[in-house]
Protein backbone atom coordinates (compact mmCIF):
# COMPACT_ATOMS: atom_id res chain seq x y z
CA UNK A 1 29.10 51.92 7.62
CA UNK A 2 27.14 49.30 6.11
CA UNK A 3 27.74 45.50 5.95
CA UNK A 4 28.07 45.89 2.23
CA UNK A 5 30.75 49.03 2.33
CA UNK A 6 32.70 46.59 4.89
CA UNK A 7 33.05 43.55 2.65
CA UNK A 8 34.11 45.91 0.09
CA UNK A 9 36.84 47.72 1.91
CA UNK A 10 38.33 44.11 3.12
CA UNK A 11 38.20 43.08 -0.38
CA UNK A 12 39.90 45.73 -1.28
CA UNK A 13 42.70 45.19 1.04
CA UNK A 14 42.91 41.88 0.74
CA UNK A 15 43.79 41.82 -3.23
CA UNK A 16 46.15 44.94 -2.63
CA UNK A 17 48.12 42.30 0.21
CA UNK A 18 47.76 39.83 -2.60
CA UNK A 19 48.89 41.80 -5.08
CA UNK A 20 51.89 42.90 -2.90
CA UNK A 21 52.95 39.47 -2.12
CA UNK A 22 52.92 38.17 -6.03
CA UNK A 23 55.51 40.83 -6.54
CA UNK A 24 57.59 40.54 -3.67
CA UNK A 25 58.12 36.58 -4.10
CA UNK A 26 58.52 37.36 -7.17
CA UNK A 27 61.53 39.43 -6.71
CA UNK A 28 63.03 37.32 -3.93
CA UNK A 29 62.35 34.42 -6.12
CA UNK A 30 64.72 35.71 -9.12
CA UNK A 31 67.06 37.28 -5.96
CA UNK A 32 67.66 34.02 -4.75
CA UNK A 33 68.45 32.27 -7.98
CA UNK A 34 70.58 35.25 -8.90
CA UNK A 35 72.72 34.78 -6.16
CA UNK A 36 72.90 31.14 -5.72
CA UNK A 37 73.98 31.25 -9.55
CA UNK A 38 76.90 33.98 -8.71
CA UNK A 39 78.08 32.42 -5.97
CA UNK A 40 78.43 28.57 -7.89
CA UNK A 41 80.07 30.69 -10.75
CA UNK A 42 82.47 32.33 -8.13
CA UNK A 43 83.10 29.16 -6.62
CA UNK A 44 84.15 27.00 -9.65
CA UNK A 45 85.12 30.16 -12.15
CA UNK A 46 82.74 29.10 -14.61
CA UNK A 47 82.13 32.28 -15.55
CA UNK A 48 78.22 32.89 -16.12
CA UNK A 49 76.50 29.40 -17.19
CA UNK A 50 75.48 28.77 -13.75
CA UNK A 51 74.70 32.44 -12.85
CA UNK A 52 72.08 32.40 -15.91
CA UNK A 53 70.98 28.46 -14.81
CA UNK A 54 69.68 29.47 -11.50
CA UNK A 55 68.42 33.07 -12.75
CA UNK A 56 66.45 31.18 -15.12
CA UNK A 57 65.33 29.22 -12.43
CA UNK A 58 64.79 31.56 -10.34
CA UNK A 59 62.66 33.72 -13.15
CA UNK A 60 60.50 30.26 -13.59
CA UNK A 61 59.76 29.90 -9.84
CA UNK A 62 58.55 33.72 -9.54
CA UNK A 63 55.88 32.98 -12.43
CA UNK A 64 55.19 29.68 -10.85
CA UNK A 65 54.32 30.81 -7.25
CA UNK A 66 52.05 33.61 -9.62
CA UNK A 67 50.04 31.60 -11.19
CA UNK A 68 49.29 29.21 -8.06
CA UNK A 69 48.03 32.66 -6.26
CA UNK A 70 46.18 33.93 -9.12
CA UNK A 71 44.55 30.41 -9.94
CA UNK A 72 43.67 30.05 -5.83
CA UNK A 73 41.71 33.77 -6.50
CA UNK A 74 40.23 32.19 -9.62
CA UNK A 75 38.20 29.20 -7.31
């Protein structure tokens, strides 16, 4: 296997890990917010203003933490 093939193959891995992490923060990122916003709702029975708060926050941090890793590929 050439130098060349190598470099390729560990590219190749490295933007699938890449890839895979963007979409798993991204999950646990609206997860989190989700939750948080259930349990404050749960906690002072305002039904679902704070559920949709944090799930919009947590929606916004996902993207966020996306655009960091795809503008650290970009450099």
């Amino acid at each position: 296997m050439s130098e060349n093939e190598k470099k390729g193959k560990f590219k190749t891995f490295r933007d699938l890990y890449l890839i895979s992490m963007v979409g798993v923060q991204l999950v646990v990122s609206i997860l989190v917010g989700l939750t948080i916003g259930i349990y404050l709702d749960s906690k002072f029975t305002t039904s679902p203003i704070f559920t949709l708060i944090f799930l919009l926050f947590g929606i916004g941090a996902g993207f966020i933490n996306f655009f960091r890793v795809f503008r650290g590929e970009q450099k």
